[in-house]
N, C-alpha and C. Protein backbone atom coordinates (compact mmCIF):
# COMPACT_ATOMS: atom_id res chain seq x y z
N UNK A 1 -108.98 -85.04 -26.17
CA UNK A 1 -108.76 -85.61 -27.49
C UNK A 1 -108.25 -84.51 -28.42
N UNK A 2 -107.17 -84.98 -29.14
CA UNK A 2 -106.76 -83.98 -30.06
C UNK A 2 -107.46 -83.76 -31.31
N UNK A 3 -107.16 -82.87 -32.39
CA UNK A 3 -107.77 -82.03 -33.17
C UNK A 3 -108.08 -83.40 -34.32
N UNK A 4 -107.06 -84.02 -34.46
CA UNK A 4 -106.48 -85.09 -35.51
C UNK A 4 -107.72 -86.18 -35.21
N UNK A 5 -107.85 -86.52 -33.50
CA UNK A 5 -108.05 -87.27 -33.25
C UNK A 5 -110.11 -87.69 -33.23
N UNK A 6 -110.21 -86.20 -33.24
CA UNK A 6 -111.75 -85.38 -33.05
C UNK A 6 -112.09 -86.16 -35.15
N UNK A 7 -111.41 -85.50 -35.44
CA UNK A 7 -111.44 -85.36 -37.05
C UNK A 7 -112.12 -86.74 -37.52
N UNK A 8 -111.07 -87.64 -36.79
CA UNK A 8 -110.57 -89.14 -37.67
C UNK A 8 -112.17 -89.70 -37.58
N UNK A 9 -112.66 -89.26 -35.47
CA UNK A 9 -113.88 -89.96 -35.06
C UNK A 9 -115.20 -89.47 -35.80
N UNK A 10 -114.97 -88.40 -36.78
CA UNK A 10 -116.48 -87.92 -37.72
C UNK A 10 -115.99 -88.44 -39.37
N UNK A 11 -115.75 -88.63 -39.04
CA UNK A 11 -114.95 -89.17 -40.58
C UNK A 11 -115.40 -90.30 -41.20
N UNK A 12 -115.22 -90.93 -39.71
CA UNK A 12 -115.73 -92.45 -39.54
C UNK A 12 -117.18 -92.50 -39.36
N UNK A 13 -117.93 -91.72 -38.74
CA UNK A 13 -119.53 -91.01 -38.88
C UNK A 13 -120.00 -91.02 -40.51
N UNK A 14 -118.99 -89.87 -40.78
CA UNK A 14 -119.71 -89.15 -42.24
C UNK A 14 -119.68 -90.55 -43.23
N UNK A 15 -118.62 -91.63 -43.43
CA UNK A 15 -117.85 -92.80 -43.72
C UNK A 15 -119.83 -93.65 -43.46
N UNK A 16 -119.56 -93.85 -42.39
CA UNK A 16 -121.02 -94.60 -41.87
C UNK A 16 -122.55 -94.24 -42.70
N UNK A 17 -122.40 -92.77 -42.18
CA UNK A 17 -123.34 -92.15 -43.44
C UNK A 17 -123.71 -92.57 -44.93
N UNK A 18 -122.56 -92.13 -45.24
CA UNK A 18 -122.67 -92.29 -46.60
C UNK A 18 -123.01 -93.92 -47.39
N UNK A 19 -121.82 -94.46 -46.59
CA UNK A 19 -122.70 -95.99 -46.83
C UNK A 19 -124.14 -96.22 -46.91
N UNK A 20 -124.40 -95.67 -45.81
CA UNK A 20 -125.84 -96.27 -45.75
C UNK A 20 -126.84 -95.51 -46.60
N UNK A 21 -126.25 -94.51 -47.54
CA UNK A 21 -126.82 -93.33 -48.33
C UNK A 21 -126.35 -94.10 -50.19
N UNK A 22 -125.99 -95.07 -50.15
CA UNK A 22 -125.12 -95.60 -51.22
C UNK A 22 -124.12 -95.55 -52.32
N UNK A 23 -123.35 -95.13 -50.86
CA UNK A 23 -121.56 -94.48 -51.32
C UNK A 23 -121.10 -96.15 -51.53
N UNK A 24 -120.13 -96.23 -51.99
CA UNK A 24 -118.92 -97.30 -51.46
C UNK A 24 -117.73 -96.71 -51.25
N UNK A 25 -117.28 -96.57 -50.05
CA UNK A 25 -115.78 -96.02 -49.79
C UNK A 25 -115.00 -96.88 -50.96
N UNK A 26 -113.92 -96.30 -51.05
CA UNK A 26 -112.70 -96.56 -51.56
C UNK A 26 -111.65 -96.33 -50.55
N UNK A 27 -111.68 -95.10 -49.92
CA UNK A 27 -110.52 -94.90 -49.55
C UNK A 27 -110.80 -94.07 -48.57
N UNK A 28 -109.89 -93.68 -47.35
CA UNK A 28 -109.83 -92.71 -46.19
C UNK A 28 -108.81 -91.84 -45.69
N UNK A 29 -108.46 -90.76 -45.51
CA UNK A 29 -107.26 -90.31 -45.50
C UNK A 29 -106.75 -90.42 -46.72
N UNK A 30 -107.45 -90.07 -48.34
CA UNK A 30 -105.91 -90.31 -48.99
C UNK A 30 -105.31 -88.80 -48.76
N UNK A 31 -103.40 -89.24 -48.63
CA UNK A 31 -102.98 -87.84 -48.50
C UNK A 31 -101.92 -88.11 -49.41
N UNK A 32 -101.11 -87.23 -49.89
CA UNK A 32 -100.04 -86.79 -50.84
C UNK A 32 -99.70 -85.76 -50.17
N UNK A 33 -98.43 -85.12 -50.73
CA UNK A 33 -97.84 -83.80 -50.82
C UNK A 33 -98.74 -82.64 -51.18
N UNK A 34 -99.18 -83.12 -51.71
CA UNK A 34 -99.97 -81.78 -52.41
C UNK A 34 -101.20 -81.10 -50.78
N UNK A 35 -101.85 -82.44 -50.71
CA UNK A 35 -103.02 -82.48 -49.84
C UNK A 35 -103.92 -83.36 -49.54
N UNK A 36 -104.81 -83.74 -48.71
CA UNK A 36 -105.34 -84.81 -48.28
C UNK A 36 -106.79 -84.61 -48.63
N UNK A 37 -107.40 -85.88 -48.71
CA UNK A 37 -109.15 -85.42 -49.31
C UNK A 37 -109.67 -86.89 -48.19
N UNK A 38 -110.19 -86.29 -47.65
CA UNK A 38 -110.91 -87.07 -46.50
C UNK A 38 -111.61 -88.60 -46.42
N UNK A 39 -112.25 -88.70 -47.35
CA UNK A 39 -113.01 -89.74 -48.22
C UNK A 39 -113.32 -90.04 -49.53
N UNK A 40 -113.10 -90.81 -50.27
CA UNK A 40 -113.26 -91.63 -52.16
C UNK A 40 -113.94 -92.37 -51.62
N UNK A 41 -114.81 -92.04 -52.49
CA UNK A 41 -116.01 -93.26 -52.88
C UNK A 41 -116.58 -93.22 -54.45
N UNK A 42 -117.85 -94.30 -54.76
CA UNK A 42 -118.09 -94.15 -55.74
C UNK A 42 -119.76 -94.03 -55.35
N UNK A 43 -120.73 -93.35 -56.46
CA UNK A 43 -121.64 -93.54 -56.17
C UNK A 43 -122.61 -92.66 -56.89
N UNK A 44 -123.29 -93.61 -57.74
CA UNK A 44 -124.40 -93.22 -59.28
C UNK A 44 -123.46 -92.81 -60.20
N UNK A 45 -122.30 -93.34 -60.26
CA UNK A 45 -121.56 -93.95 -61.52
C UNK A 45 -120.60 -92.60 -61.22
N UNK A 46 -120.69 -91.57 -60.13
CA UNK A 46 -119.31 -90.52 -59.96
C UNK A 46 -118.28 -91.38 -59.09
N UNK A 47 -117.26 -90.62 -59.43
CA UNK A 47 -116.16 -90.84 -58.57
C UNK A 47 -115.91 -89.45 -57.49
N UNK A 48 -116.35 -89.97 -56.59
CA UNK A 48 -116.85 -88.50 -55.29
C UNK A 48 -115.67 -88.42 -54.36
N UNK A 49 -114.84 -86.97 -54.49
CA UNK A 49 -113.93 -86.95 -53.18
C UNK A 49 -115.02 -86.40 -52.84
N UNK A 50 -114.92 -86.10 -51.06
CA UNK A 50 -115.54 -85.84 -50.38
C UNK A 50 -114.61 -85.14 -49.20
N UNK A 51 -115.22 -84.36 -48.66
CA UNK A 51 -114.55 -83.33 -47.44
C UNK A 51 -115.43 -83.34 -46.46
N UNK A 52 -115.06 -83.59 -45.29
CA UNK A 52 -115.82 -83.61 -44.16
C UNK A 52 -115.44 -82.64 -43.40
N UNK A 53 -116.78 -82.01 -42.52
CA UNK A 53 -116.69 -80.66 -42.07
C UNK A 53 -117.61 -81.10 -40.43
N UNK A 54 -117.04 -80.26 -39.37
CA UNK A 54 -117.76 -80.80 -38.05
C UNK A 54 -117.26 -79.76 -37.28
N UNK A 55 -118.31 -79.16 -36.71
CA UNK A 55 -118.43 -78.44 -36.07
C UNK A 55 -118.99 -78.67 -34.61
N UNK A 56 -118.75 -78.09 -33.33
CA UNK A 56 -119.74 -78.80 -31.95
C UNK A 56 -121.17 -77.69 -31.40
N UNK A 57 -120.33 -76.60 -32.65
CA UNK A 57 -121.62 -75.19 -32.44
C UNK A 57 -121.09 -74.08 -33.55
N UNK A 58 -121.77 -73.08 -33.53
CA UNK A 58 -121.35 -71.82 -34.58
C UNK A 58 -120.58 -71.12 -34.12
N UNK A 59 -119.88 -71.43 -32.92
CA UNK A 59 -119.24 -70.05 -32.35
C UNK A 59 -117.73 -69.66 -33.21
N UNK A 60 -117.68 -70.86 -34.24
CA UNK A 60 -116.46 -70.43 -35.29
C UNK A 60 -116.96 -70.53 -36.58
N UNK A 61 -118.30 -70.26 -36.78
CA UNK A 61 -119.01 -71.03 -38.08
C UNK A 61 -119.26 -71.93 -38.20
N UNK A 62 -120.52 -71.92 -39.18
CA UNK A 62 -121.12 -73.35 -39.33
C UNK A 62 -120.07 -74.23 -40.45
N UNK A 63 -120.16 -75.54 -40.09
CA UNK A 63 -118.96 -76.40 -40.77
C UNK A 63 -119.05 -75.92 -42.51
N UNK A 64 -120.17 -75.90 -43.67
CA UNK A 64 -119.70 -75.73 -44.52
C UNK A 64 -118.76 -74.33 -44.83
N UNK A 65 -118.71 -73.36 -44.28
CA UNK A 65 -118.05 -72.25 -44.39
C UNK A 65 -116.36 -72.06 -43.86
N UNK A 66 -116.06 -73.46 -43.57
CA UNK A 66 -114.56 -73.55 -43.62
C UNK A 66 -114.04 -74.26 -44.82
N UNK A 67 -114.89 -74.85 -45.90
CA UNK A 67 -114.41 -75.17 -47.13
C UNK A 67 -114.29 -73.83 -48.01
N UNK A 68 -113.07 -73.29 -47.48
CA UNK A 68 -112.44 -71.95 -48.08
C UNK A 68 -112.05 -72.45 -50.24
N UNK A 69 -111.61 -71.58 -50.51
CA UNK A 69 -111.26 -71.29 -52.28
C UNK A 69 -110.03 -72.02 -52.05
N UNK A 70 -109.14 -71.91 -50.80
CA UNK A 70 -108.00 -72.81 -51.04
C UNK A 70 -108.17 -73.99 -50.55
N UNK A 71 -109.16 -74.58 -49.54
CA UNK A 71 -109.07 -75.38 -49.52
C UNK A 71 -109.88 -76.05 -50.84
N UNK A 72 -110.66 -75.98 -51.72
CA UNK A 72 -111.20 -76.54 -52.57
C UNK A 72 -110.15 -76.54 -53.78
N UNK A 73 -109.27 -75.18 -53.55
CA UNK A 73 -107.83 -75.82 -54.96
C UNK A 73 -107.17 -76.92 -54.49
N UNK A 74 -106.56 -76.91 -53.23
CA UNK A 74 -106.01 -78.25 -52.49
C UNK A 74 -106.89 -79.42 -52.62
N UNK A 75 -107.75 -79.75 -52.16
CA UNK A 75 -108.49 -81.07 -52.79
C UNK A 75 -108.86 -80.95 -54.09
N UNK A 76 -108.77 -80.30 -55.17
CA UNK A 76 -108.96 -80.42 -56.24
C UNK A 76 -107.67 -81.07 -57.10
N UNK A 77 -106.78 -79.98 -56.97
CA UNK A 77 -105.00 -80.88 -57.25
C UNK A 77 -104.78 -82.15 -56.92
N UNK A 78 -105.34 -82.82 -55.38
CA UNK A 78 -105.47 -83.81 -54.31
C UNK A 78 -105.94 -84.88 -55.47
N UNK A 79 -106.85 -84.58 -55.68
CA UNK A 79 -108.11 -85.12 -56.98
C UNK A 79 -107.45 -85.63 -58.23
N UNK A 80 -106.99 -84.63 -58.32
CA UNK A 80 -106.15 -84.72 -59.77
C UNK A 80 -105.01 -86.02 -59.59
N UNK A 81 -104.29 -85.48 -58.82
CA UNK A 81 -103.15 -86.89 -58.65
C UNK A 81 -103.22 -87.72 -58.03
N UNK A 82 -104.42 -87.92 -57.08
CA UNK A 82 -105.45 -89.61 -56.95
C UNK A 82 -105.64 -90.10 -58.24
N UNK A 83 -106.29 -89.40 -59.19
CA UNK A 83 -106.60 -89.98 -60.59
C UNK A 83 -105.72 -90.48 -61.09
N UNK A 84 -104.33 -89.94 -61.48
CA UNK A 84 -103.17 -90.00 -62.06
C UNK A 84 -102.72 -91.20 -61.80
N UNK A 85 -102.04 -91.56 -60.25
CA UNK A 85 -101.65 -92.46 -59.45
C UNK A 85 -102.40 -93.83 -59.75
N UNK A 86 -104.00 -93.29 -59.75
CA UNK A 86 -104.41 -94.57 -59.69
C UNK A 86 -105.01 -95.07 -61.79
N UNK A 87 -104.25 -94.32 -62.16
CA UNK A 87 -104.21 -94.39 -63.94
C UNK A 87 -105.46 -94.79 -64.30
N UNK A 88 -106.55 -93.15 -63.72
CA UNK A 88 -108.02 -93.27 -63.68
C UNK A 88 -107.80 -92.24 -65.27
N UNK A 89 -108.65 -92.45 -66.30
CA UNK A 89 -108.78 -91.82 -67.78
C UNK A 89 -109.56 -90.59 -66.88
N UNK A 90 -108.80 -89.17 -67.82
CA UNK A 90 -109.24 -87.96 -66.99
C UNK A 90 -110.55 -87.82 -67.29
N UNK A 91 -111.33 -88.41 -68.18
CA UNK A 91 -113.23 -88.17 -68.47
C UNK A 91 -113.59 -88.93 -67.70
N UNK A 92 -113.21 -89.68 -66.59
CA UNK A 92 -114.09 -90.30 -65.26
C UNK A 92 -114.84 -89.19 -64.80
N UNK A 93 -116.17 -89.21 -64.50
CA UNK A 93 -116.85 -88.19 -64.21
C UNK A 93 -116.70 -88.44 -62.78
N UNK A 94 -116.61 -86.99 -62.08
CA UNK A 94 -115.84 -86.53 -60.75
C UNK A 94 -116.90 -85.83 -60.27
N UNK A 95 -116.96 -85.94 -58.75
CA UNK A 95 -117.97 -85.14 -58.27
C UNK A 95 -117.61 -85.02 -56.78
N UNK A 96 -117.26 -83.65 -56.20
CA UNK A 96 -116.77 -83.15 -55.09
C UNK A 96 -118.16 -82.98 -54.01
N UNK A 97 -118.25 -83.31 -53.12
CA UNK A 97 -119.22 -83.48 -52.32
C UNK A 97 -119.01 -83.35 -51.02
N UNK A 98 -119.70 -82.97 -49.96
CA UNK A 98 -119.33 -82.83 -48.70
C UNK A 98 -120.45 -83.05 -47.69
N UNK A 99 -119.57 -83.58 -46.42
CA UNK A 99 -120.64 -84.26 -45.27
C UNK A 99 -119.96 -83.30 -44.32
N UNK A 100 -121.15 -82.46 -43.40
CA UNK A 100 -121.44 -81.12 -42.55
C UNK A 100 -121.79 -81.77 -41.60
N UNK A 101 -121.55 -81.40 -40.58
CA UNK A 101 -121.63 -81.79 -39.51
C UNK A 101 -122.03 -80.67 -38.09
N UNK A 102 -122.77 -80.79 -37.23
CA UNK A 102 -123.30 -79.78 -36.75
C UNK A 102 -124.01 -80.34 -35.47
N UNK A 103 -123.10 -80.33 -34.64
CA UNK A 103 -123.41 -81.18 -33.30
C UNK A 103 -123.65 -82.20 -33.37
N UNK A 104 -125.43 -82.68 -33.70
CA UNK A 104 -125.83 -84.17 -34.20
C UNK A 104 -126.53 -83.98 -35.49
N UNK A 105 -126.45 -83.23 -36.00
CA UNK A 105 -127.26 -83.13 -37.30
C UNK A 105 -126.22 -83.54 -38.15
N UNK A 106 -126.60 -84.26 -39.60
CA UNK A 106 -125.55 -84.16 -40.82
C UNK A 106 -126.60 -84.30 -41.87
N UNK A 107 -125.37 -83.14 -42.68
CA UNK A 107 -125.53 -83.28 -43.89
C UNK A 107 -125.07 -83.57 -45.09
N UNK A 108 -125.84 -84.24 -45.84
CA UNK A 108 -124.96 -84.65 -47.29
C UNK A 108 -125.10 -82.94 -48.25
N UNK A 109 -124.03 -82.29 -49.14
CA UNK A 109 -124.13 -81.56 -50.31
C UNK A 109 -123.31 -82.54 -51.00
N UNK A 110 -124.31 -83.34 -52.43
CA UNK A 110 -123.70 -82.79 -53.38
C UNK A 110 -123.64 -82.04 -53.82
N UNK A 111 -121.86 -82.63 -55.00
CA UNK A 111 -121.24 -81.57 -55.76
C UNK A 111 -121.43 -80.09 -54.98
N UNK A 112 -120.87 -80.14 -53.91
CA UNK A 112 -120.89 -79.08 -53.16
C UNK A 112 -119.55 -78.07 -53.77
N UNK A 113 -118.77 -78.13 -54.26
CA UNK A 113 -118.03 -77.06 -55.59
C UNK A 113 -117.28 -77.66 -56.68
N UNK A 114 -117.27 -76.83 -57.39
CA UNK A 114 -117.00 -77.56 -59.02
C UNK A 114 -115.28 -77.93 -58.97
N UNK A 115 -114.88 -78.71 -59.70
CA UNK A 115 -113.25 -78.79 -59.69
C UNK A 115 -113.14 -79.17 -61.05
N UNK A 116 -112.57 -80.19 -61.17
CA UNK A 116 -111.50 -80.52 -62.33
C UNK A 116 -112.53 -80.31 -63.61
């Protein structure tokens, strides 16, 4: 199974998760030019991108430690012109969050780093 293909199948996990944690997806894969943000949802009145991280062991790090400074400017911009597009008023309160993944364990961080 390819890299894309590994991705899509925790996605749909973290997706599962969160539902049952009381997300409501919005959206999956949104991507643009700029960059792609894994999962939109809403949930306790934020509007949450979300980044999903999965790892099968540490031997490249544990999953939150690949949400690098660029990748958090890239989903942040990502963020920005989801809002735009979808002619969301920029004081929608926003909240970046992430589902870790770690063989069979997961985890929810919120607001796991600050953006807009």
């Amino acid at each position: 199974m390819n890299n894309r293909a590994v991705g899509t199948q925790y996605e749909e996990k973290a997706a599962g998760y969160l539902a049952k944690n009381g997300y409501h997806i919005l959206e999956k894969n949104f991507r643009c030019k700029i960059g792609e943000i894994d999962l939109i949802a809403r949930n306790e009145g934020y509007l949450c991108f979300i980044e999903v991280k999965y790892r099968s062991g540490t031997s490249k790090g544990f999953p939150a430690e690949a949400i690098t400074s660029n990748k958090i400017r890239r989903i942040t911009r990502t963020a920005e012109f989801y809002m735009l597009l979808h002619k969301l008023p920029q004081d929608t309160p926003c909240r970046f969050d992430a589902v870790v993944m770690l063989e069979n364990e997961v985890s929810l961080i919120k607001n796991a780093f600050g953006g807009m």
